[in-house]
Protein backbone atom coordinates (compact mmCIF):
# COMPACT_ATOMS: atom_id res chain seq x y z
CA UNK A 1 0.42 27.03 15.79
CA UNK A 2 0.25 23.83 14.22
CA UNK A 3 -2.32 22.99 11.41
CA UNK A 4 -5.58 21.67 11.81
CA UNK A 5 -6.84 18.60 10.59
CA UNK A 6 -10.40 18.95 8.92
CA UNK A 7 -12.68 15.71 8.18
CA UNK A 8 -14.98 16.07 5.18
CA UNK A 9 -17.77 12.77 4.79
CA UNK A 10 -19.13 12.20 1.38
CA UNK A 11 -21.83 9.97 -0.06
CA UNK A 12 -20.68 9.06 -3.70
CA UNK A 13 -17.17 9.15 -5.32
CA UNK A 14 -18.05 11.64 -7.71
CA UNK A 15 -18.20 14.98 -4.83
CA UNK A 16 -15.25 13.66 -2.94
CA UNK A 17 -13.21 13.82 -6.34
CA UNK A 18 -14.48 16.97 -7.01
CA UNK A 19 -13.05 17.96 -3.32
CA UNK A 20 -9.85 16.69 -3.54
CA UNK A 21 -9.60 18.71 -7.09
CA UNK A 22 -10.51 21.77 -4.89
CA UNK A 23 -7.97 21.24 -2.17
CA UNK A 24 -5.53 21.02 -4.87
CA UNK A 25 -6.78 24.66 -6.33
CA UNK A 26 -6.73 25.92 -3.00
CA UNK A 27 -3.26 25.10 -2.21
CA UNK A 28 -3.52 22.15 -0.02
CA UNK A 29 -0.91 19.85 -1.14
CA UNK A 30 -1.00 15.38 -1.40
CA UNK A 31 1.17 14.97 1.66
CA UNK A 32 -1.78 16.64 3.69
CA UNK A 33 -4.61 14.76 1.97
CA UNK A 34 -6.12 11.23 2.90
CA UNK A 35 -8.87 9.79 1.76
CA UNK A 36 -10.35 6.78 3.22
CA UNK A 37 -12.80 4.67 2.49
CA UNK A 38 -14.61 1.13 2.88
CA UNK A 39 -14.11 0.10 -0.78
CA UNK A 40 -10.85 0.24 -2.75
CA UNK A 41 -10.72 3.15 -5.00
CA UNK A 42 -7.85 4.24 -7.42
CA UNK A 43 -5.86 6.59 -7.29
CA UNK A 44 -6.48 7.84 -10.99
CA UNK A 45 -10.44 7.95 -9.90
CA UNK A 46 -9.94 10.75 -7.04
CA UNK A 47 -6.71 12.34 -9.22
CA UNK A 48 -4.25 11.26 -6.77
CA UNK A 49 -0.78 10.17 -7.81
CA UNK A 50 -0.01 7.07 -7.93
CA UNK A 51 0.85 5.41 -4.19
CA UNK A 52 4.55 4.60 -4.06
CA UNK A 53 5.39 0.91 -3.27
CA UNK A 54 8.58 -1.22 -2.27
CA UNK A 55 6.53 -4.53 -3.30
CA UNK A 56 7.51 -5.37 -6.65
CA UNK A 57 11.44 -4.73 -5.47
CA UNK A 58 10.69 -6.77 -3.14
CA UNK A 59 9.39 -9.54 -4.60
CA UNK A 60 12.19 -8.96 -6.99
CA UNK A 61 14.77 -9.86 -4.41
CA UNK A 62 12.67 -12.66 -3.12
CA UNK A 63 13.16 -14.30 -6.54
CA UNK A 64 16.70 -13.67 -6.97
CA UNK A 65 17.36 -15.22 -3.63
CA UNK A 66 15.11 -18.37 -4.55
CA UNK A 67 17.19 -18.80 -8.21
CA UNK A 68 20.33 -18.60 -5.86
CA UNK A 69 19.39 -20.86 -3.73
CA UNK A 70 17.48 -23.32 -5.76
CA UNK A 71 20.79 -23.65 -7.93
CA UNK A 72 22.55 -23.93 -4.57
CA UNK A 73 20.19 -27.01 -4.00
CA UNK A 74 20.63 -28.21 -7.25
CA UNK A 75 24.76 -27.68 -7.95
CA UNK A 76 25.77 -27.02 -4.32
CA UNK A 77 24.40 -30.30 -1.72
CA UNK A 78 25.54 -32.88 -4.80
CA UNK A 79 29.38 -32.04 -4.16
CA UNK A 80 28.71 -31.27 -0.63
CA UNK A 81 27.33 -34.81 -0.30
CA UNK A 82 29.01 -37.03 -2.77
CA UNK A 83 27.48 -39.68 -4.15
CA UNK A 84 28.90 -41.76 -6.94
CA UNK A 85 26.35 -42.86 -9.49
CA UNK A 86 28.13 -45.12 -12.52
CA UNK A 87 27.44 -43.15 -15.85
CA UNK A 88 25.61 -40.74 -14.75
CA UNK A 89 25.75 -36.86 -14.19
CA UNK A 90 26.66 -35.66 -10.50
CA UNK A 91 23.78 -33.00 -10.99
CA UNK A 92 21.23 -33.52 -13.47
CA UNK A 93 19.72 -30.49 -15.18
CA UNK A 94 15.88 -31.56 -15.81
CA UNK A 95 15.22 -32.16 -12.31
CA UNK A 96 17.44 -28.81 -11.16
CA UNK A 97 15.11 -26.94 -13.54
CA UNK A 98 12.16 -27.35 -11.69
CA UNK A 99 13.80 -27.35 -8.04
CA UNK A 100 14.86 -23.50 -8.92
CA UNK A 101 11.69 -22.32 -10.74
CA UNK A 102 10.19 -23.66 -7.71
CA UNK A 103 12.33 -22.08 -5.00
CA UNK A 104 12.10 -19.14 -7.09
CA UNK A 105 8.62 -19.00 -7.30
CA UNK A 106 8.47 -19.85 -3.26
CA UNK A 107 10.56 -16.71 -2.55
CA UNK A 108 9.26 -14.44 -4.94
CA UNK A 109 5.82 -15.10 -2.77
CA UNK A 110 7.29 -15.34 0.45
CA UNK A 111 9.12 -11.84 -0.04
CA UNK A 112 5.67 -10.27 -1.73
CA UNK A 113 3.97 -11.50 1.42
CA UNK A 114 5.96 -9.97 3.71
CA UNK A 115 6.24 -6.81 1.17
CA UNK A 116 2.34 -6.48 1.12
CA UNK A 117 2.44 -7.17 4.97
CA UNK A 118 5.32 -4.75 5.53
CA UNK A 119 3.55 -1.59 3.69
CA UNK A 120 0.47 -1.68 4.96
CA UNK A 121 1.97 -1.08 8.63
CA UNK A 122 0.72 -3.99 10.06
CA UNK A 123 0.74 -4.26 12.75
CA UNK A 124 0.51 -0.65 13.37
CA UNK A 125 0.50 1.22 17.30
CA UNK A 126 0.18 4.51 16.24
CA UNK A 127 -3.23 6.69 16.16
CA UNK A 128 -5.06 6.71 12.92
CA UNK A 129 -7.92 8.76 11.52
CA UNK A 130 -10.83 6.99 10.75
CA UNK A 131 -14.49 7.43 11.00
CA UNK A 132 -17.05 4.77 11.70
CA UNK A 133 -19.80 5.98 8.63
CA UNK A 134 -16.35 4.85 5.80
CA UNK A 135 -17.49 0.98 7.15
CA UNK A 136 -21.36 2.27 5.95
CA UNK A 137 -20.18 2.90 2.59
CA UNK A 138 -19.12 6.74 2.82
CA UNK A 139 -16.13 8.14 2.00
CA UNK A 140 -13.59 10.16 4.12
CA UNK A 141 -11.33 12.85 2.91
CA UNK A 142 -9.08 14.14 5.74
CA UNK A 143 -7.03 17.34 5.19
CA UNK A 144 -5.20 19.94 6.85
CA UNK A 145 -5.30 23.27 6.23
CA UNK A 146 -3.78 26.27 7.90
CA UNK A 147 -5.02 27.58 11.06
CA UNK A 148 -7.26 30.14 10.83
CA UNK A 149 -8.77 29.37 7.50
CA UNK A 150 -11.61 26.44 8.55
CA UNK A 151 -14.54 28.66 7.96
CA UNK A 152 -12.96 28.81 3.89
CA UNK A 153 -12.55 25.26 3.61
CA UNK A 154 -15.47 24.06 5.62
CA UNK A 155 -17.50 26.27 3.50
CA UNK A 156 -15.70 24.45 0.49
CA UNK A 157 -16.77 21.08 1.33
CA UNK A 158 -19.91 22.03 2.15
CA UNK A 159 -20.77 23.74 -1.67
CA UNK A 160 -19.46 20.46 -2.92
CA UNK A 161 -21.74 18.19 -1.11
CA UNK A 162 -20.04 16.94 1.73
CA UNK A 163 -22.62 15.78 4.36
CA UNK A 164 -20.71 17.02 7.18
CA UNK A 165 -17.05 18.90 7.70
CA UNK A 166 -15.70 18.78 11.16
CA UNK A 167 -12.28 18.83 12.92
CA UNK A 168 -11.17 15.59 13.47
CA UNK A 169 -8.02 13.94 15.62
CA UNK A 170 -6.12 10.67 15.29
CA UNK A 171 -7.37 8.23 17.98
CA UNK A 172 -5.78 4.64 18.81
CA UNK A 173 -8.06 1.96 17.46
């Protein structure tokens, strides 16, 4: 029997930290906790780790490729495309300075773009949980628990101030 997936509504931040401290004491791990909610919130606030990201590497690569490619621009299409110019240097460096800070910066914020883009699953096809009240300034906090033991954890949510605890499935938006 698989698990079941309990919905817990709050008013304020302050009771749905103090739930997601009790799932923790009652065994319910971060891989089966979600907490949603209309404003951003951070992680430290609700004792959450902190959300694992491939942005900044990302980015990261995005730059490198833009300082490879602006001094491809600036030592590579000179010799590709000779052009003899009496006393003076084939590639000058003042000028190549700013093309590759400037194709670095492009790619750095092309690559965070799509980074940003990428890890928010956007465009995503899959069901998700969500609840119409998070969009009237409430805050979710999905969780599942073992079968069998709803009646605990309902009762749970319910001493910390949840306004309502019911079983909840993911629908297609």
């Amino acid at each position: 029997m698989s698990d079941t997936t309990l919905l817990a509504l709050f008013e304020d931040i302050d009771p749905a930290a103090n739930a997601v401290e009790k799932l923790y004491e009652m065994g319910i791990t971060d891989e089966n906790i979600n907490v949603i909610s209309g404003v951003p919130i951070a992680h430290k606030m609700l004792g959450r780790p902190h959300p694992v990201t491939n942005v900044s590497r990302l980015a990261l690569g995005g730059a490198i490729a833009g300082f490879i490619f602006g001094l491809f621009l600036n030592f590579g299409t000179p010799y590709m495309y000779f052009v003899p110019v009496g006393g003076q240097y084939i590639t000058p460096v003042p000028p190549g300075l700013i093309i590759t800070f400037e194709m670095t910066m492009l790619f750095a914020l092309l690559a965070t773009f799509l980074g940003v883009f990428l890890d928010s699953y956007f465009p995503n096809y899959r069901p998700m949980e969500y609840v119409a009240e998070v969009s009237d300034g409430k805050i979710a906090v999905f969780f599942r628990c073992p079968p069998g033991e709803d009646k605990k954890f309902t009762d749970a949510m319910d001493n910390l101030g949840a306004l309502s605890v019911q079983p909840a499935e993911a629908q297609q938006l």
